[in-house]
Protein backbone atom coordinates (compact mmCIF):
# COMPACT_ATOMS: atom_id res chain seq x y z
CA UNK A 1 -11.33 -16.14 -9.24
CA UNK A 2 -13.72 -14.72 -6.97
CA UNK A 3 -17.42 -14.00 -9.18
CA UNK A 4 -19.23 -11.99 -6.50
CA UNK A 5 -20.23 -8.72 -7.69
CA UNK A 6 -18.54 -6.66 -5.03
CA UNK A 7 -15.49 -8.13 -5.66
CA UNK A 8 -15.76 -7.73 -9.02
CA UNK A 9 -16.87 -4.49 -9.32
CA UNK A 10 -13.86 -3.17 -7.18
CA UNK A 11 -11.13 -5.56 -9.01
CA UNK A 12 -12.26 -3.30 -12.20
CA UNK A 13 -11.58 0.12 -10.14
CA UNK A 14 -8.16 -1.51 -9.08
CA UNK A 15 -7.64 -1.93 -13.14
CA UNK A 16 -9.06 1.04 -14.23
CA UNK A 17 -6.57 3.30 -11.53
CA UNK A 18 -3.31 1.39 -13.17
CA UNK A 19 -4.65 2.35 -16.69
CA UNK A 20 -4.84 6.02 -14.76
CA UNK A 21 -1.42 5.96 -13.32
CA UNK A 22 -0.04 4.83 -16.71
CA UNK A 23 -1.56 7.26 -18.82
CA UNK A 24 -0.17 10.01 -16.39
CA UNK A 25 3.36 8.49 -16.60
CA UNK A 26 3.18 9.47 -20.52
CA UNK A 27 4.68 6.38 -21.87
CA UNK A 28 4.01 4.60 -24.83
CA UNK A 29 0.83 5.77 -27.41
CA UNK A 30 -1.51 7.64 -24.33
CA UNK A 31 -4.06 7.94 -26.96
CA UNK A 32 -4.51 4.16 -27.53
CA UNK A 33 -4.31 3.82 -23.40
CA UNK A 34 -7.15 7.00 -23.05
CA UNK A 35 -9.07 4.63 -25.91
CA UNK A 36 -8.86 1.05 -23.65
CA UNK A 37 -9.67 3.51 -21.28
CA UNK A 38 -13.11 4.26 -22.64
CA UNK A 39 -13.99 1.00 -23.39
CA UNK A 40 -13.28 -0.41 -20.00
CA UNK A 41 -15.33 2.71 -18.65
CA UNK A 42 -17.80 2.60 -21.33
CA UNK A 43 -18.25 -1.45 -20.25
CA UNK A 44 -17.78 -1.14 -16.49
CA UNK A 45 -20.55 1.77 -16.45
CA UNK A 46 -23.36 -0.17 -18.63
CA UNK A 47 -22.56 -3.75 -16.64
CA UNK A 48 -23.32 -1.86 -13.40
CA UNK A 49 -26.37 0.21 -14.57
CA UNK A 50 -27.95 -2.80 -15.95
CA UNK A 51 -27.09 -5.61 -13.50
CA UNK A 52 -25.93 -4.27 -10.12
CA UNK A 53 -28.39 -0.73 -9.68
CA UNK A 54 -31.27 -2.45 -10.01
CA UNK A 55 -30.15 -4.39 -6.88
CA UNK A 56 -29.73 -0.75 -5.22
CA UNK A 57 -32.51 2.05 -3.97
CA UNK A 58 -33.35 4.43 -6.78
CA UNK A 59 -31.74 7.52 -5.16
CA UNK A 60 -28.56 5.65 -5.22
CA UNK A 61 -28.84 3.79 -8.59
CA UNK A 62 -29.60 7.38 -10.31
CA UNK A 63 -26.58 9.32 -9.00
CA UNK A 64 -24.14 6.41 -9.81
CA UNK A 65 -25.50 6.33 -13.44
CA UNK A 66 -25.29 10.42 -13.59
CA UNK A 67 -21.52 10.27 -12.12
CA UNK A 68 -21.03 7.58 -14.70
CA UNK A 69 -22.01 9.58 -17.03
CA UNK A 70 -20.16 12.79 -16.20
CA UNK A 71 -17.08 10.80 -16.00
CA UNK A 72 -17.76 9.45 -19.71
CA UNK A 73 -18.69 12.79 -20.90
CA UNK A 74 -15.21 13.92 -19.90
CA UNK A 75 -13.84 11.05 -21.16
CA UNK A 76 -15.08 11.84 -24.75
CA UNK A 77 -13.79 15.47 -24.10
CA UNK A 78 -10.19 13.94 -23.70
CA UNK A 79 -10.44 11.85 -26.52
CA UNK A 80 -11.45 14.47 -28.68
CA UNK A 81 -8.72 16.88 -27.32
CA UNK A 82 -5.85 14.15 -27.70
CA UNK A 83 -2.89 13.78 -25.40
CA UNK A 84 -0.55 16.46 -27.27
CA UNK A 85 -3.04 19.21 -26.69
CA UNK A 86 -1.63 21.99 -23.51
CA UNK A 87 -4.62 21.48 -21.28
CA UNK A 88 -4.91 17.63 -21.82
CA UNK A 89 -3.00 16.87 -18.37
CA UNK A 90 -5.24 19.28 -16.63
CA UNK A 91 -8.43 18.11 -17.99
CA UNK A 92 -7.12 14.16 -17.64
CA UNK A 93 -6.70 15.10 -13.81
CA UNK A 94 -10.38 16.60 -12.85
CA UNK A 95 -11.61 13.45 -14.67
CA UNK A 96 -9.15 11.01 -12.82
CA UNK A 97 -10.24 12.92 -9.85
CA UNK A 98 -14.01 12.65 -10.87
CA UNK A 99 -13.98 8.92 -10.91
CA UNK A 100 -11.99 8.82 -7.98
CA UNK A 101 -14.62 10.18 -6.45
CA UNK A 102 -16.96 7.79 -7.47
CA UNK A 103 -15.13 4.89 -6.74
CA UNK A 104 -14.81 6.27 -3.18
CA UNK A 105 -18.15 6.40 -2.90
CA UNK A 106 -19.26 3.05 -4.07
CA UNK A 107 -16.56 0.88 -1.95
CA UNK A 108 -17.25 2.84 1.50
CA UNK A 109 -21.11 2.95 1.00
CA UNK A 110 -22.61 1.93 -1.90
CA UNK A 111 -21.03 -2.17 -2.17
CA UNK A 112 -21.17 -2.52 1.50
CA UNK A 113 -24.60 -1.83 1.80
CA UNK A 114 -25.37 -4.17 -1.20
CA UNK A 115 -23.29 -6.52 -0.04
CA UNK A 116 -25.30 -6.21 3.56
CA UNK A 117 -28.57 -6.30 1.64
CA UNK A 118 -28.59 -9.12 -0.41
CA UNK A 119 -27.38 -12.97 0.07
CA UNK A 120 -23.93 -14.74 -1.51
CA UNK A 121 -25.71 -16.57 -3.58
CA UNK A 122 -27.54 -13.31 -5.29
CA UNK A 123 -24.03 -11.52 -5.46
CA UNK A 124 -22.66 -14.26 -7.40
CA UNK A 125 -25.66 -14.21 -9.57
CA UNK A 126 -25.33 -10.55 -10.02
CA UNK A 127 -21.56 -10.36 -10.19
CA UNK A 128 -22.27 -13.20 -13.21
CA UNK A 129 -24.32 -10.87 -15.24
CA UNK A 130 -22.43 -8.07 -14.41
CA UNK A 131 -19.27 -10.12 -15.63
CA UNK A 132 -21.57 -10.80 -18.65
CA UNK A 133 -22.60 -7.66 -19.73
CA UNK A 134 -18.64 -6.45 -19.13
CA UNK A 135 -16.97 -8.89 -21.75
CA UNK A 136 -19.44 -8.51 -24.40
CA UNK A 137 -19.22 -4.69 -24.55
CA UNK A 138 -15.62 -5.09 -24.17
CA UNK A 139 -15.54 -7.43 -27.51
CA UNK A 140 -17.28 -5.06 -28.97
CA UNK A 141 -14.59 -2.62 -28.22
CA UNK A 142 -11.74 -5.12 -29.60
CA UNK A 143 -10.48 -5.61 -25.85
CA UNK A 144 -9.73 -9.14 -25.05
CA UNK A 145 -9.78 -10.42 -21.50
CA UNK A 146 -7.64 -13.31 -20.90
């Protein structure tokens, strides 16, 4: 399994938009699903901010951790709302949409130009951490990763 932080980092947005597509599909307990949801956020969000921005120029590292931010804020507002309320599937759309955006944004500009600035070696070490700091909020969250 590849341990560099790029590819890490964008094997968890390939995750996190299959979680999206089935949550949108409506099948089995969408509440549960918008809960993994929010832990593999919640998880993804801190291992970055803590291991992979400081890596990253301060102008870039601050408005990743605010879009991370927005996008849990309107995660919360989901999870509050529940999936049987009328204006769930709107509101679950401007956030998939919000974190689309993000993730655009980090895998055209953001994790090429870290992976330009910084060595293989220091990608595996951060993608390590990163990896790190991921599981243990995740067992926090009851998620296991097998």
């Amino acid at each position: 399994m590849a341990s560099d932080a790029v590819t890490l980092i964008m094997n968890d947005h390939r995750l996190m938009e299959q979680l999206f597509d089935r949550l949108r599909a409506g099948s089995g307990d969408r509440q549960l699903l918008l809960d993994e949801i929010a832990a593999r956020l919640t998880a993804h969000s801190h291992a970055e901010e803590q291991q992979v921005y400081p890596s990253l120029p301060d102008e870039v590292a601050h408005r990743g951790a605010d879009e991370h931010h927005e996008a849990e804020r309107m995660l919360h507002d989901l999870q509050r709302m529940g999936p049987e309320d009328e204006s769930f599937n709107d509101r679950l759309e401007d956030f998939i949409a919000t974190v689309g955006h993000h993730v655009e944004e980090e895998e055209t500009s953001t994790l090429p130009a870290l992976r330009e600035s910084v060595d293989e070696a220091r990608l595996i070490e951060i993608g390590a951490a990163f990896e790190q700091v991921r599981l243990e909020e995740l067992a926090v969250a009851g998620i296991s990763v097998g």
